[in-house]
Protein backbone atom coordinates (compact mmCIF):
# COMPACT_ATOMS: atom_id res chain seq x y z
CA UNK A 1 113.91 4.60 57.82
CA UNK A 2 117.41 2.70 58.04
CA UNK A 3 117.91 -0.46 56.16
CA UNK A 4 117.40 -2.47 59.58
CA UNK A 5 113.69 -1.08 59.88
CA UNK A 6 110.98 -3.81 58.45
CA UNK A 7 107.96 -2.50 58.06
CA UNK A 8 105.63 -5.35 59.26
CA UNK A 9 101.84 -3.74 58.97
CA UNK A 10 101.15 0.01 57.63
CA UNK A 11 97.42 0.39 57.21
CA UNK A 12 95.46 3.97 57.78
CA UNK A 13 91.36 4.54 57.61
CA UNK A 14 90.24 7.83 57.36
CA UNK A 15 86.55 8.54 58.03
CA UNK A 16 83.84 10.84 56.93
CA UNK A 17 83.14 11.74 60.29
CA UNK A 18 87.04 13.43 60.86
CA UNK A 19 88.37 10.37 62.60
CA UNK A 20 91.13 8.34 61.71
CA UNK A 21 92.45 4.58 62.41
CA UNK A 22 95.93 3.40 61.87
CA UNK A 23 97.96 0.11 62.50
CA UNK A 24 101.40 0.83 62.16
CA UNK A 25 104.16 -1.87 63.20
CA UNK A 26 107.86 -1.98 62.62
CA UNK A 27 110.73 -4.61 63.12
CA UNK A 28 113.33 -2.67 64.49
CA UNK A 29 116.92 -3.78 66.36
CA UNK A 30 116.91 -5.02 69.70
CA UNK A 31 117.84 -2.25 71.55
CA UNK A 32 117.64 -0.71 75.39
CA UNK A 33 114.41 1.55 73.89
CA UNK A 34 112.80 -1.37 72.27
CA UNK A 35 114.08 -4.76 73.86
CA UNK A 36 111.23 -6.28 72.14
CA UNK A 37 112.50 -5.63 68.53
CA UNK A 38 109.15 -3.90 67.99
CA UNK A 39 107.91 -0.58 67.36
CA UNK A 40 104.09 -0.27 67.09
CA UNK A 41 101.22 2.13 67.16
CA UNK A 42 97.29 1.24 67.31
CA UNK A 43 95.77 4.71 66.64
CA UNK A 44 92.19 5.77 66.57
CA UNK A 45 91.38 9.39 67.06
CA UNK A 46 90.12 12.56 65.34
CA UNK A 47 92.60 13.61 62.34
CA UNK A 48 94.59 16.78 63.59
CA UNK A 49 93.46 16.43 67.37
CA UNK A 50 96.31 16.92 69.82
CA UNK A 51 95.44 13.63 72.07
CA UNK A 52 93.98 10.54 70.54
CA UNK A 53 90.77 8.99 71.66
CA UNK A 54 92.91 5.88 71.90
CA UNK A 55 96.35 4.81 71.38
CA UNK A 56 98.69 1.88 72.40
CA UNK A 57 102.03 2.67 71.50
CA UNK A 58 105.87 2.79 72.15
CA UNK A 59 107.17 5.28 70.55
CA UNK A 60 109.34 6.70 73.09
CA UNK A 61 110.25 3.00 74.18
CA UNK A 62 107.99 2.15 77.11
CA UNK A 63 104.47 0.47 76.32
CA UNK A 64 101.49 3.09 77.00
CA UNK A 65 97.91 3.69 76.78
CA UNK A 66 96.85 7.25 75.42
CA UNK A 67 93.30 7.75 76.68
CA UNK A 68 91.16 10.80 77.54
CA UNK A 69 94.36 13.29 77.67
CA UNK A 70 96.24 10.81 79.88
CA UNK A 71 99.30 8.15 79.25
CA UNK A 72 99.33 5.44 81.12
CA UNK A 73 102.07 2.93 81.14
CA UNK A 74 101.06 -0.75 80.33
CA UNK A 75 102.57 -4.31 80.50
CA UNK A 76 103.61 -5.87 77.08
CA UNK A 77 101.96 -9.45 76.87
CA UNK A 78 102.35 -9.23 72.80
CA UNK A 79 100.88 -7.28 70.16
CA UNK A 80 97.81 -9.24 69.80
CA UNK A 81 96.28 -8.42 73.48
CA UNK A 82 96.88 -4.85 72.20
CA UNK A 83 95.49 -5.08 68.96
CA UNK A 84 92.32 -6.88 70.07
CA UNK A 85 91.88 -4.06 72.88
CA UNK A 86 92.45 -1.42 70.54
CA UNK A 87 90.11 -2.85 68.30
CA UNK A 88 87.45 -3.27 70.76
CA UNK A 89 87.36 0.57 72.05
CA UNK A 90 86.45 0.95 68.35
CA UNK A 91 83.16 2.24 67.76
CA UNK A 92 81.32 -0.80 66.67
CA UNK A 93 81.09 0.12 62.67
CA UNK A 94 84.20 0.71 62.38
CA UNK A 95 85.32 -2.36 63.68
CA UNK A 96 84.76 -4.39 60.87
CA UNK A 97 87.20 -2.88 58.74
CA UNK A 98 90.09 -4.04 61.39
């Protein structure tokens, strides 16, 4: 990561039952891939899988939802709305850690 990356929040849960949480948010530059300033990932899926069992992300720049084997591209109202959706596909004991 280059000196102008901040880490912001970097927190992973793995589970006895294979799955896997993670909350991953950067400060990045402004840039045309993330006018924002923000790189993020809300992860929840089974560890090794191909396709999550739900993701909000923008990794490759635009905002999407990973769900059932499809991307979908969603609006960016803040990380918060995400986070608190993310959280509440969780199933309901693992919630509490998050």
């Amino acid at each position: 990561m280059g000196d102008d990356v901040v880490v912001q929040e970097d927190e992973i849960q793995a589970y006895d039952d294979g799955t896997v949480a993670r909350v991953r948010i950067l400060e990045v530059p402004e840039s045309d891939q993330y006018p924002d300033g923000v790189k993020y990932a809300f992860h929840y899926g089974v560890a090794g899988a191909e396709d999550p069992i739900i993701r909000f992300d923008n990794h490759h720049g635009p905002h999407e939802l990973h769900i059932a084997g499809q991307v979908l591209e969603i609006e960016f109202d803040g990380l918060q709305p995400l986070y608190q959706a993310w959280r509440a596909a969780l199933p309901p004991e693992k919630r509490i850690e998050w």
